[in-house]
C-alpha atoms as a PDB file:
ATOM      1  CA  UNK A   1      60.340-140.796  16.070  1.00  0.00           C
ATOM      2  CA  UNK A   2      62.763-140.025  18.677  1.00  0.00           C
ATOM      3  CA  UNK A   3      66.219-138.990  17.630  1.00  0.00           C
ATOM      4  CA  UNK A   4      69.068-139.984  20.125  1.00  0.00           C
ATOM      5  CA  UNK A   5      72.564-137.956  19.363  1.00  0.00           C
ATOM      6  CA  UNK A   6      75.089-139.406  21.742  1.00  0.00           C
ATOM      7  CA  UNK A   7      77.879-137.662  22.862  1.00  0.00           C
ATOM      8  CA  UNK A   8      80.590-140.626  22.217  1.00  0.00           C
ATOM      9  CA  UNK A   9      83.583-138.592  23.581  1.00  0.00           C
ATOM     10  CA  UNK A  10      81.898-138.240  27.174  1.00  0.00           C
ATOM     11  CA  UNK A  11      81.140-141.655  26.984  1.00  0.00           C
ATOM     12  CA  UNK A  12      85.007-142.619  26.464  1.00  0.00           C
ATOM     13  CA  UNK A  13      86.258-140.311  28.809  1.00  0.00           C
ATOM     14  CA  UNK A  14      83.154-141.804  31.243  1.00  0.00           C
ATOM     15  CA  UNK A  15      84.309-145.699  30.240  1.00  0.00           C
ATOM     16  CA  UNK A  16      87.776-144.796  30.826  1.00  0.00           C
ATOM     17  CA  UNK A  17      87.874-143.139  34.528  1.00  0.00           C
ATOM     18  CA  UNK A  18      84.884-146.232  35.430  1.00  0.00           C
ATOM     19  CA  UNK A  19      86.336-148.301  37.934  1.00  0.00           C
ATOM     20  CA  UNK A  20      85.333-151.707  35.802  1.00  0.00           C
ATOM     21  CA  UNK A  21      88.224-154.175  35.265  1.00  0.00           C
ATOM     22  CA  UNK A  22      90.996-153.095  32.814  1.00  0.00           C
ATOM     23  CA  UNK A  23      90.331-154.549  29.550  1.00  0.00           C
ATOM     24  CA  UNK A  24      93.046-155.492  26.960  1.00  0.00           C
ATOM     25  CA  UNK A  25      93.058-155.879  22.970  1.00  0.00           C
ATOM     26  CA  UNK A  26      94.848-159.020  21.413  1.00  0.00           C
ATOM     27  CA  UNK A  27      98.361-157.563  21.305  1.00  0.00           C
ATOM     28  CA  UNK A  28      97.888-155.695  24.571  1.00  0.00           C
ATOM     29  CA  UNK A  29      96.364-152.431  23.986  1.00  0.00           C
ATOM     30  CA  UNK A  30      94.249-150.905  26.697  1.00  0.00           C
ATOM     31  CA  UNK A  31      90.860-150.944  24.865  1.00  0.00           C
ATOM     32  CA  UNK A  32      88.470-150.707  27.979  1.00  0.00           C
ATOM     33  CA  UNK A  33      86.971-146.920  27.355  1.00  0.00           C
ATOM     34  CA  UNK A  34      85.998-148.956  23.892  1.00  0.00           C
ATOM     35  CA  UNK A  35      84.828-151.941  25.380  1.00  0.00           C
ATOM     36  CA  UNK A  36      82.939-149.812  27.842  1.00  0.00           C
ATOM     37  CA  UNK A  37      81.554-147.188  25.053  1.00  0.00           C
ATOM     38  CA  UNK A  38      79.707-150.191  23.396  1.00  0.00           C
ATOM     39  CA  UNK A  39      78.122-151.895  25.832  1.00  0.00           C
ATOM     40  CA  UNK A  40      76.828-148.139  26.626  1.00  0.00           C
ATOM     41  CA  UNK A  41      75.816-147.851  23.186  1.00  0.00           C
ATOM     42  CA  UNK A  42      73.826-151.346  23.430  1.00  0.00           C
ATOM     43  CA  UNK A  43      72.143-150.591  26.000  1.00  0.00           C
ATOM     44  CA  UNK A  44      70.848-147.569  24.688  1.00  0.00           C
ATOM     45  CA  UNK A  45      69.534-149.661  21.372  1.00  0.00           C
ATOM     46  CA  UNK A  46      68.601-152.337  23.212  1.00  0.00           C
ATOM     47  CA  UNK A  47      67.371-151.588  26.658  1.00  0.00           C
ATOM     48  CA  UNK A  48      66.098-147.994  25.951  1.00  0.00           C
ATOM     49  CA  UNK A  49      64.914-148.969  22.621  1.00  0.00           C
ATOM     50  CA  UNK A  50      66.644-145.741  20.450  1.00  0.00           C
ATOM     51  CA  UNK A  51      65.830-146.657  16.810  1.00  0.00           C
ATOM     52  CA  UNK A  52      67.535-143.466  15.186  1.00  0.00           C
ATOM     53  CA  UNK A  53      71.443-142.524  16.710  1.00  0.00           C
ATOM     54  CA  UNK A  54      73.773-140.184  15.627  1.00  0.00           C
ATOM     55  CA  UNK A  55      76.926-140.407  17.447  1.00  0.00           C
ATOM     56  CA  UNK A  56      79.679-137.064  18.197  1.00  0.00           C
ATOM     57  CA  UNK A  57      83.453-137.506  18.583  1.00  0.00           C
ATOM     58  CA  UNK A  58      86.319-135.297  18.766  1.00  0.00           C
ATOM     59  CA  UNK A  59      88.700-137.274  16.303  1.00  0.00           C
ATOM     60  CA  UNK A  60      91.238-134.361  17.347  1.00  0.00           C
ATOM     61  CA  UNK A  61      90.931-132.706  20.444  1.00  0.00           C
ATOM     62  CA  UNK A  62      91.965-128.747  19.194  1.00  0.00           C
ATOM     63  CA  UNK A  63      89.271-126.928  17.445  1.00  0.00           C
ATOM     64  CA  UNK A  64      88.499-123.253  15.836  1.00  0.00           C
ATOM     65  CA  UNK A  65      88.145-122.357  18.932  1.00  0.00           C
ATOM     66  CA  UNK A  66      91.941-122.883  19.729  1.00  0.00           C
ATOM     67  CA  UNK A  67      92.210-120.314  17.349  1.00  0.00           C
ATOM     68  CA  UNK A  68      90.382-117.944  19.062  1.00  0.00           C
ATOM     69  CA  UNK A  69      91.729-118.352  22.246  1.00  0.00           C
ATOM     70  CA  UNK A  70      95.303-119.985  23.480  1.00  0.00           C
ATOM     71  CA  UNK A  71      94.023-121.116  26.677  1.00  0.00           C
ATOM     72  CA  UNK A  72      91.238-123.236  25.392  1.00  0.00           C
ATOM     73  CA  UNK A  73      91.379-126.947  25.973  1.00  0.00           C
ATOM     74  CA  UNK A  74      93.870-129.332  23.854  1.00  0.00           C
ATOM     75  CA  UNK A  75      94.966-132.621  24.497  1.00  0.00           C
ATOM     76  CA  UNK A  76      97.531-131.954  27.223  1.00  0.00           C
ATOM     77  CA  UNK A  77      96.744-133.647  29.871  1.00  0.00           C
ATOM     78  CA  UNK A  78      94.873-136.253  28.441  1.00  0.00           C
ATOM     79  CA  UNK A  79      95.804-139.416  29.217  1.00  0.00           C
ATOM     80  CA  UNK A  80      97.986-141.001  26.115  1.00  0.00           C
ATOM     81  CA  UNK A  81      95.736-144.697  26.578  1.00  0.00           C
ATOM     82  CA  UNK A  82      92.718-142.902  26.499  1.00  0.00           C
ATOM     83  CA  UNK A  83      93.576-140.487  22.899  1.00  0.00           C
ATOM     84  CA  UNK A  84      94.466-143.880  21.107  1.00  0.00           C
ATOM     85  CA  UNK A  85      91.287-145.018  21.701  1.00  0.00           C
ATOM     86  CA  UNK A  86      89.718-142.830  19.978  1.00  0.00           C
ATOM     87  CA  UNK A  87      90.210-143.702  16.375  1.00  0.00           C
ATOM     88  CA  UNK A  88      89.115-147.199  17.556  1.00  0.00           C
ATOM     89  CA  UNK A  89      86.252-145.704  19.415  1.00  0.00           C
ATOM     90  CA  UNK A  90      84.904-144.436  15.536  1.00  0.00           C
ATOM     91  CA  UNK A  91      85.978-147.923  14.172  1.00  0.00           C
ATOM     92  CA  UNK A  92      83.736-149.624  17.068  1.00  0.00           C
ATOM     93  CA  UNK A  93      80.252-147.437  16.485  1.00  0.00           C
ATOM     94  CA  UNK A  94      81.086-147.710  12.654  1.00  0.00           C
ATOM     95  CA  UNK A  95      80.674-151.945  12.870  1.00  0.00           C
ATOM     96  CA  UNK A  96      77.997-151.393  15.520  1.00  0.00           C
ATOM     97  CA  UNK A  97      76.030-149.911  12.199  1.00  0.00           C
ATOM     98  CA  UNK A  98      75.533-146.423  14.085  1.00  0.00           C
ATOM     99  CA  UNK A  99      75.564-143.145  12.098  1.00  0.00           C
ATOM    100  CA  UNK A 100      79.494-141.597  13.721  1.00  0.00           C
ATOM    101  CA  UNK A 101      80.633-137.527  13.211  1.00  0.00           C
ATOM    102  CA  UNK A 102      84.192-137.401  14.081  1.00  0.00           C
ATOM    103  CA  UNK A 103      84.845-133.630  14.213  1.00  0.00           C
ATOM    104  CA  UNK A 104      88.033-132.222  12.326  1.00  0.00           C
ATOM    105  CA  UNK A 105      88.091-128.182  13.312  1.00  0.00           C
ATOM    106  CA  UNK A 106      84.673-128.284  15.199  1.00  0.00           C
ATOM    107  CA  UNK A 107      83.577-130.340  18.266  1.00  0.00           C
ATOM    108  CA  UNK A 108      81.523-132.882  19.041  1.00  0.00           C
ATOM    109  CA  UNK A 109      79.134-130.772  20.904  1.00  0.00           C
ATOM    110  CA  UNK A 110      79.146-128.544  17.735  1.00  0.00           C
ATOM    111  CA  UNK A 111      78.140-131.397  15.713  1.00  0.00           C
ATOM    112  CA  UNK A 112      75.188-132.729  18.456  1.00  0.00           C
ATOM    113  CA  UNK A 113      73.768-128.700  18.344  1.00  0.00           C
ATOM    114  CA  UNK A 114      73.819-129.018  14.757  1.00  0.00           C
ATOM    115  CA  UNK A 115      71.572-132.241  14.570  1.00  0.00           C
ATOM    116  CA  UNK A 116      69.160-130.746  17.152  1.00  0.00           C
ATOM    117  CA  UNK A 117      68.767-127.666  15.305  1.00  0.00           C
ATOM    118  CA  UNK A 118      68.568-129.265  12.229  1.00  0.00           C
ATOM    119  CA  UNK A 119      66.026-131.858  13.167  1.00  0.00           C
ATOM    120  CA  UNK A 120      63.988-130.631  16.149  1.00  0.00           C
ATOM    121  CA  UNK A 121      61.390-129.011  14.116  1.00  0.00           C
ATOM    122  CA  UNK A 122      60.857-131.627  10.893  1.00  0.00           C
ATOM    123  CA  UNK A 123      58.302-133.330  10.783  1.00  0.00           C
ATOM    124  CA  UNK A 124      57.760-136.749  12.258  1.00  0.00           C
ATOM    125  CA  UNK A 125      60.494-136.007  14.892  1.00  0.00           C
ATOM    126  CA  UNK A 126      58.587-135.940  18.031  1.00  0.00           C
ATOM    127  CA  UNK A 127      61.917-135.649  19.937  1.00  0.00           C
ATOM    128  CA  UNK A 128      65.267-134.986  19.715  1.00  0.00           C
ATOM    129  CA  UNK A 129      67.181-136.295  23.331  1.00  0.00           C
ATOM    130  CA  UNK A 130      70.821-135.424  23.712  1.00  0.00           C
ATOM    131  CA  UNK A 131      72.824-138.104  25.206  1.00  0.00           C
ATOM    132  CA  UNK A 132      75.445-136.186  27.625  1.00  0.00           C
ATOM    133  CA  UNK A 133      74.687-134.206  31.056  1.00  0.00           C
ATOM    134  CA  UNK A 134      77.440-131.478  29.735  1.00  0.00           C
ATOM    135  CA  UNK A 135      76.023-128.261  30.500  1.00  0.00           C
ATOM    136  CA  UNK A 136      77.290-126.786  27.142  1.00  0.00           C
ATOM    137  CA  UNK A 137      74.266-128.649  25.706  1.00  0.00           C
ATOM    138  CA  UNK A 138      72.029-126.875  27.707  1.00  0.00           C
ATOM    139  CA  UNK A 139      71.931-124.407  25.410  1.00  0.00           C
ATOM    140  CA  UNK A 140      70.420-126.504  22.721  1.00  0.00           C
ATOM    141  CA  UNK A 141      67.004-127.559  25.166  1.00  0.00           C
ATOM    142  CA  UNK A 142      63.895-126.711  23.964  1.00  0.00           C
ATOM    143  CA  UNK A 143      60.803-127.002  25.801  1.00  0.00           C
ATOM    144  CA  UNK A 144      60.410-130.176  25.973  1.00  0.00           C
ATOM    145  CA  UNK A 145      60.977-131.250  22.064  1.00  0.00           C
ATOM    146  CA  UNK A 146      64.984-131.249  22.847  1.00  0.00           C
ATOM    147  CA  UNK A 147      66.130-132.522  26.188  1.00  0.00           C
ATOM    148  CA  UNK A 148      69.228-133.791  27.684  1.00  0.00           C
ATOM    149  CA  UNK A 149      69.404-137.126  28.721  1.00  0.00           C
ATOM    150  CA  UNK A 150      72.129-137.942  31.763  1.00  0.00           C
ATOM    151  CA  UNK A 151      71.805-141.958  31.722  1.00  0.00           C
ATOM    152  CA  UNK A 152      74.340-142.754  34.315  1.00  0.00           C
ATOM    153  CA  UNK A 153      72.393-140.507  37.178  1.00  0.00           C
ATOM    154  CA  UNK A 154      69.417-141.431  35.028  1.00  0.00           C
ATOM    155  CA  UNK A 155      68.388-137.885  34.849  1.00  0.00           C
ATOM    156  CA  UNK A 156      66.605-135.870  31.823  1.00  0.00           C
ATOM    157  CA  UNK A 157      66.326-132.282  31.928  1.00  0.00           C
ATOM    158  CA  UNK A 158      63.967-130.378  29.853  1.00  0.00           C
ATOM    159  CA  UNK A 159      63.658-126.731  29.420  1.00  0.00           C
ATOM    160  CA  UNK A 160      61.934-126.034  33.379  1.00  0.00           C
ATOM    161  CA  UNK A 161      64.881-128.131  34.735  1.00  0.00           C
ATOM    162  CA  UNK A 162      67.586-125.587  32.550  1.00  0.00           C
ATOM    163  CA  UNK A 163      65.992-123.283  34.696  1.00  0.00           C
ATOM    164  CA  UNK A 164      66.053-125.024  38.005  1.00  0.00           C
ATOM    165  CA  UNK A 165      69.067-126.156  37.566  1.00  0.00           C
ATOM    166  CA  UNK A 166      71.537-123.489  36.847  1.00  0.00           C
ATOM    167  CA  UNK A 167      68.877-120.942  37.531  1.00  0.00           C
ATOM    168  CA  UNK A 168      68.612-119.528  33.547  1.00  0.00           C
ATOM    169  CA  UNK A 169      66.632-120.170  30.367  1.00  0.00           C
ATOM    170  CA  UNK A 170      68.576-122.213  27.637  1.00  0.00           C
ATOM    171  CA  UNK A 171      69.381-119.287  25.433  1.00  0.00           C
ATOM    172  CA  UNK A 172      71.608-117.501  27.887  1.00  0.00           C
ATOM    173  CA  UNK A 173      73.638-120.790  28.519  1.00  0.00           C
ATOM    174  CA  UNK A 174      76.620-119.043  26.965  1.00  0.00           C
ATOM    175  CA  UNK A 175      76.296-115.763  28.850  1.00  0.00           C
ATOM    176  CA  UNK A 176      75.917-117.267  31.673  1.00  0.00           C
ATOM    177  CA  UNK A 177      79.288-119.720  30.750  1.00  0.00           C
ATOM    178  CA  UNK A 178      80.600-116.461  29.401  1.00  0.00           C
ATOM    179  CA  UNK A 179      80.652-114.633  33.429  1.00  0.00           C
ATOM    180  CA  UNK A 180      81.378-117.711  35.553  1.00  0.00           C
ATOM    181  CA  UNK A 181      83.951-119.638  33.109  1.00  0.00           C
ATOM    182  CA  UNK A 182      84.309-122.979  32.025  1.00  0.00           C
ATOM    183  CA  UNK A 183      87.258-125.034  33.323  1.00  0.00           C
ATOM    184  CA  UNK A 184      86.828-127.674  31.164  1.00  0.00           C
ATOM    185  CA  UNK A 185      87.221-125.891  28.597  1.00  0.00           C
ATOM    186  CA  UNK A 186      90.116-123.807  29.279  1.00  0.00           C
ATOM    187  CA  UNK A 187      88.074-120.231  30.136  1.00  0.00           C
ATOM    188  CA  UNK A 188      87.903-118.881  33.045  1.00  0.00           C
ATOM    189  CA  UNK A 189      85.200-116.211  33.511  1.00  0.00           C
ATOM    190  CA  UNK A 190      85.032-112.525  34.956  1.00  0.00           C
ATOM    191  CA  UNK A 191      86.603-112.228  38.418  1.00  0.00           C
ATOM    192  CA  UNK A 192      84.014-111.970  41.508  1.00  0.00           C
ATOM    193  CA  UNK A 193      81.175-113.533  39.160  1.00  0.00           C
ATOM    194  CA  UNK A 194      79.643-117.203  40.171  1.00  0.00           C
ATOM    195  CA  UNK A 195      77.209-118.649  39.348  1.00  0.00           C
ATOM    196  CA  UNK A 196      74.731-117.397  42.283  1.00  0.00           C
ATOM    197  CA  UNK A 197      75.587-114.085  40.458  1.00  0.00           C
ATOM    198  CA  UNK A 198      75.392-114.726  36.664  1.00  0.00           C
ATOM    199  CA  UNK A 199      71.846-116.570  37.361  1.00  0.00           C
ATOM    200  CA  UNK A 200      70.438-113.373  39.322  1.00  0.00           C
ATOM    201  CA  UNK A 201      71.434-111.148  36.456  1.00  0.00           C
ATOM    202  CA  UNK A 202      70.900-112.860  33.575  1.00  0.00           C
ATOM    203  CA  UNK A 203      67.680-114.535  34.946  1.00  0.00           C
ATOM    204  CA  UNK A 204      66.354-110.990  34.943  1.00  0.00           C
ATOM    205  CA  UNK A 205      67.944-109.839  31.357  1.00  0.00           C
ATOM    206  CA  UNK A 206      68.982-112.980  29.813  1.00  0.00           C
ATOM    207  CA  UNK A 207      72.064-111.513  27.567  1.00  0.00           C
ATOM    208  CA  UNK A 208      74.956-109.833  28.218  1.00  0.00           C
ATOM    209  CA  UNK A 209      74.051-106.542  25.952  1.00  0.00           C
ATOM    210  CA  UNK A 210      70.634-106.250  27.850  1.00  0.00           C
ATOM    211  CA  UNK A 211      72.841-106.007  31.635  1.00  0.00           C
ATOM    212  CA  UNK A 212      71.720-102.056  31.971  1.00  0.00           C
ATOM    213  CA  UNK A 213      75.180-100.251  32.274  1.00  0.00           C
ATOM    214  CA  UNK A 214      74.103 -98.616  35.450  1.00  0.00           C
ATOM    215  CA  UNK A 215      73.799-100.728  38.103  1.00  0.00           C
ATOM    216  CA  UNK A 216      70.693 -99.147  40.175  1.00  0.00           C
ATOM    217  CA  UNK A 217      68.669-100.222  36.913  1.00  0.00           C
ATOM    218  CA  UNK A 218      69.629-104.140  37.983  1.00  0.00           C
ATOM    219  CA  UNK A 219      67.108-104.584  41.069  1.00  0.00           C
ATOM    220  CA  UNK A 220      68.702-108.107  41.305  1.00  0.00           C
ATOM    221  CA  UNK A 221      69.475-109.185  44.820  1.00  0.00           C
ATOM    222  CA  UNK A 222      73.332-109.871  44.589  1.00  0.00           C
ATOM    223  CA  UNK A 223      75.944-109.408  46.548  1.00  0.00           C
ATOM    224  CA  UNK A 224      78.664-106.363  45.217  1.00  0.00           C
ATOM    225  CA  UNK A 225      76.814-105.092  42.528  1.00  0.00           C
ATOM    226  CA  UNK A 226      78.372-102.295  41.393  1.00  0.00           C
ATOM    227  CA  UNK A 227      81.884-104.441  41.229  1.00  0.00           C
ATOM    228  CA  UNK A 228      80.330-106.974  39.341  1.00  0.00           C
ATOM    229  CA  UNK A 229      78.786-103.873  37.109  1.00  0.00           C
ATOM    230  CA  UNK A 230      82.194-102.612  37.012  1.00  0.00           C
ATOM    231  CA  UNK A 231      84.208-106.015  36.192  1.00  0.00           C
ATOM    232  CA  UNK A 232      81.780-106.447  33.292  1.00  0.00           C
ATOM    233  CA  UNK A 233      82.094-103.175  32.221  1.00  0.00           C
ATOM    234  CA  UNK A 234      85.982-103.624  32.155  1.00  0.00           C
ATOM    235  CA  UNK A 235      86.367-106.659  31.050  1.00  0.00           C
ATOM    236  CA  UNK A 236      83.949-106.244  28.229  1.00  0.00           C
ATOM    237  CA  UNK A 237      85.891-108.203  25.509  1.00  0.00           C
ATOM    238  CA  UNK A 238      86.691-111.065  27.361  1.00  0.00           C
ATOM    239  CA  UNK A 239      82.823-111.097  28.308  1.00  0.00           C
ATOM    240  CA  UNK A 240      82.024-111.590  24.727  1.00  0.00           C
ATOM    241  CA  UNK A 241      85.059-113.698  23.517  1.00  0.00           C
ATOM    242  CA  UNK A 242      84.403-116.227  26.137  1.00  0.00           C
ATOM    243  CA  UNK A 243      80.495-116.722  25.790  1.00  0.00           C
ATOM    244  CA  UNK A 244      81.721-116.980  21.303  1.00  0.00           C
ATOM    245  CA  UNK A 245      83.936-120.062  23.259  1.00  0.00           C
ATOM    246  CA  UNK A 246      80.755-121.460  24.979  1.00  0.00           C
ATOM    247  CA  UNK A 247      78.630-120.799  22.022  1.00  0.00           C
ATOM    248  CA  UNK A 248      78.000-123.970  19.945  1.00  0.00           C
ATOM    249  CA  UNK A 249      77.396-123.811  16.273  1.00  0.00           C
ATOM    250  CA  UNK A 250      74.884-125.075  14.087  1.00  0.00           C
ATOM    251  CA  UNK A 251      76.373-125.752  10.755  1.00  0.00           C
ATOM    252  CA  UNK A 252      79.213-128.436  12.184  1.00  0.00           C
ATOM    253  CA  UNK A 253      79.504-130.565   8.415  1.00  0.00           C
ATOM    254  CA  UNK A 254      77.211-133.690   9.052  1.00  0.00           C
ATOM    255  CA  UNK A 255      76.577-135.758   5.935  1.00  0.00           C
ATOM    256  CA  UNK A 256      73.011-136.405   6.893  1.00  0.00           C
ATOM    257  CA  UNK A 257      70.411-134.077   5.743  1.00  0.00           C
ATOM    258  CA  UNK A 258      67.102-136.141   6.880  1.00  0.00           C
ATOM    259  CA  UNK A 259      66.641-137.570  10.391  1.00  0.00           C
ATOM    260  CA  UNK A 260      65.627-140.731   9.004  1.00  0.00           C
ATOM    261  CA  UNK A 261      69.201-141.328   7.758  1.00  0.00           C
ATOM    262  CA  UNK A 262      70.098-141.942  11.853  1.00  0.00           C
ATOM    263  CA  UNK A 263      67.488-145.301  11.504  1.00  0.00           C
ATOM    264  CA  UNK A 264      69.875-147.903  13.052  1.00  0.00           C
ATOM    265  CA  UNK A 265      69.343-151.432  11.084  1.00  0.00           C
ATOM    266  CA  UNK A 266      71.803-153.230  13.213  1.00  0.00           C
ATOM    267  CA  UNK A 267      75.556-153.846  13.768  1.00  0.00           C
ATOM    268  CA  UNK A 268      77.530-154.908  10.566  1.00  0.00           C
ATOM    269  CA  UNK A 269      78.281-158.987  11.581  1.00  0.00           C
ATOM    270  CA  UNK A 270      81.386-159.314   9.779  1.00  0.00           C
ATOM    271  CA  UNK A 271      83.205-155.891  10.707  1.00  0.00           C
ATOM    272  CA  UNK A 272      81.952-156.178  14.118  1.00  0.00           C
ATOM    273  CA  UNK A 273      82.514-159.804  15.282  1.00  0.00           C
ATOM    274  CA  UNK A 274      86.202-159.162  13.831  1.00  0.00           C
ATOM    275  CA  UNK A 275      86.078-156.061  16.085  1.00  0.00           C
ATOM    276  CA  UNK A 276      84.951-158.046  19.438  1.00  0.00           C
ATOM    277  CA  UNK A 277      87.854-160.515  18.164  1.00  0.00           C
ATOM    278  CA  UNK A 278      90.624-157.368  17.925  1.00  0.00           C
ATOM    279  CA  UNK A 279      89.140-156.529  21.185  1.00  0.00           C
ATOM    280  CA  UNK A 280      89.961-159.504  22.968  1.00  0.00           C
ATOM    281  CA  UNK A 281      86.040-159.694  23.915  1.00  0.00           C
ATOM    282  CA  UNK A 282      84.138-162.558  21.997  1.00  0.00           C
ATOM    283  CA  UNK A 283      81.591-162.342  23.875  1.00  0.00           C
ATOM    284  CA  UNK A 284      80.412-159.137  23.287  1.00  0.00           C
ATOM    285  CA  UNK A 285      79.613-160.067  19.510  1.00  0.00           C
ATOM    286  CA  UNK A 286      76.869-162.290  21.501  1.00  0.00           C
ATOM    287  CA  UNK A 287      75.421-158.737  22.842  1.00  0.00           C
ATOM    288  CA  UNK A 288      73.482-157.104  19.404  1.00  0.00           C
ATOM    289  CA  UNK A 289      70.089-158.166  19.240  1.00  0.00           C
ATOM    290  CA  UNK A 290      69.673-156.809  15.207  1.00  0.00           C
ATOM    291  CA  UNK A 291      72.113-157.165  12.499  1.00  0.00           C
ATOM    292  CA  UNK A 292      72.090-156.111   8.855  1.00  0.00           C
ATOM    293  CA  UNK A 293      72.983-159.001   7.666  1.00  0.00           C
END
């Protein structure tokens, strides 16, 4: 089987900022990042044929990690229409009969590293893709048993296109997040290191600890090297507090403790043809082509 984990909260924020017509609930809500989210999520089931989905949301925005650090991400500047939908986001994958972990304290991307580590290696899962082309999830790739899955640009990336892409191997994702920042996420690197930089380095010795303190043990063609050498050196602490930010975890709390639990066996008829009603979009109860019931 091939497991599917979707992350739902790109998908919203993707729906929402798509330039397809506004869409309105009943008593005048803005519901298209919904409306949008589940004809995604059809698609997936029904074009791409995914038979077992597990679905990631940030029911609240703040995490541990706000905890850790008072610059990382919260819901300021997020766009009041678009946070209201999420409860009803949950509420729509719920009645579409797929498998939802809203995230309390973690995030979503927690909770889709979680599943892949769980699952990668049990048997019968031949592979695990991951639904989002977020580069946090990069981390997560193995070989290619767990890839990443961009639908819009229709674009998959296995463990050789980590590489060619941002020029490391998975595991030093968050080293490499850790020296050029993250702005999405509120973190924002060591000065005078990009991403030219952190690849050269860390392509040669992959985590932060194994960076040789001396810097005519690097023999990595960059520009500045014993700046960069001394930034590091420096800023040491915020080095490793900012690649803990940009490392996910594996023990997020999902319910689900065998893959086979993600089977999808269709939308729920009642909930969700009330949903499509609340949604102002009767139609789309026309669009799921298996139903429990």
């Amino acid at each position: 089987m091939q497991l599917h984990l979707v992350d739902a909260t790109y998908e919203l924020f993707r729906a929402f900022y798509s330039p397809r017509p506004a869409s309105f609930s009943r008593d005048g809500r803005d519901v298209g990042a919904v409306v949008g989210l589940v004809y995604t999520l059809l698609s997936l089931l029904r074009d791409e044929g995914a038979t077992h989905v597990g679905c990631a949301t940030d029911h609240v925005i703040r995490s541990f990690r706000n905890g850790l650090y008072p610059g990382y991400k919260t819901e300021a500047g997020v766009p009041a229409a678009l946070l209201a939908q999420f409860p009803l986001a949950e509420r729509a994958m719920a009645a579409l009969g797929l498998v939802v972990w809203p995230m309390v304290d973690y995030e979503a991307d927690d909770a889709l590293a979680t599943a892949a580590s769980r699952w990668a290696e049990v048997r019968g899962v031949d592979r695990v893709v991951i639904c989002t082309p977020d580069k946090d999830l990069a981390q997560c790739v193995r070989g290619e048993r767990v890839i990443m899955r961009d639908r819009r640009r229709d674009r998959t990336v296995d463990e050789a296109g980590v590489v060619a892409r941002w020029g490391v191997r998975p595991a030093s994702i968050p080293d490499y997040l850790a020296l050029v920042g993250d702005s999405a996420d509120g973190f924002p690197g060591l000065p005078g290191w990009g991403e030219r930089s952190a690849a050269a380095v860390l392509g040669r010795f992959e985590h932060l600890e194994s960076i040789p303190t001396h810097v005519g043990e690097w023999h990595v063609d960059v520009r500045s090297p014993a700046t960069l050498n001394a930034t590091l050196r420096a800023r040491w602490p915020d080095a490793l507090l900012f690649r803990r930010l940009a490392t996910l975890a594996s023990d997020a709390p999902l319910p689900q403790g065998d893959p086979e639990e993600l089977l999808w066996q269709g939308a729920r008829r009642a909930e969700f043809t009330a949903l499509c009603d609340e949604l102002g979009q009767p139609r789309l109860a026309e669009r799921p082509h298996l139903w429990q019931d």
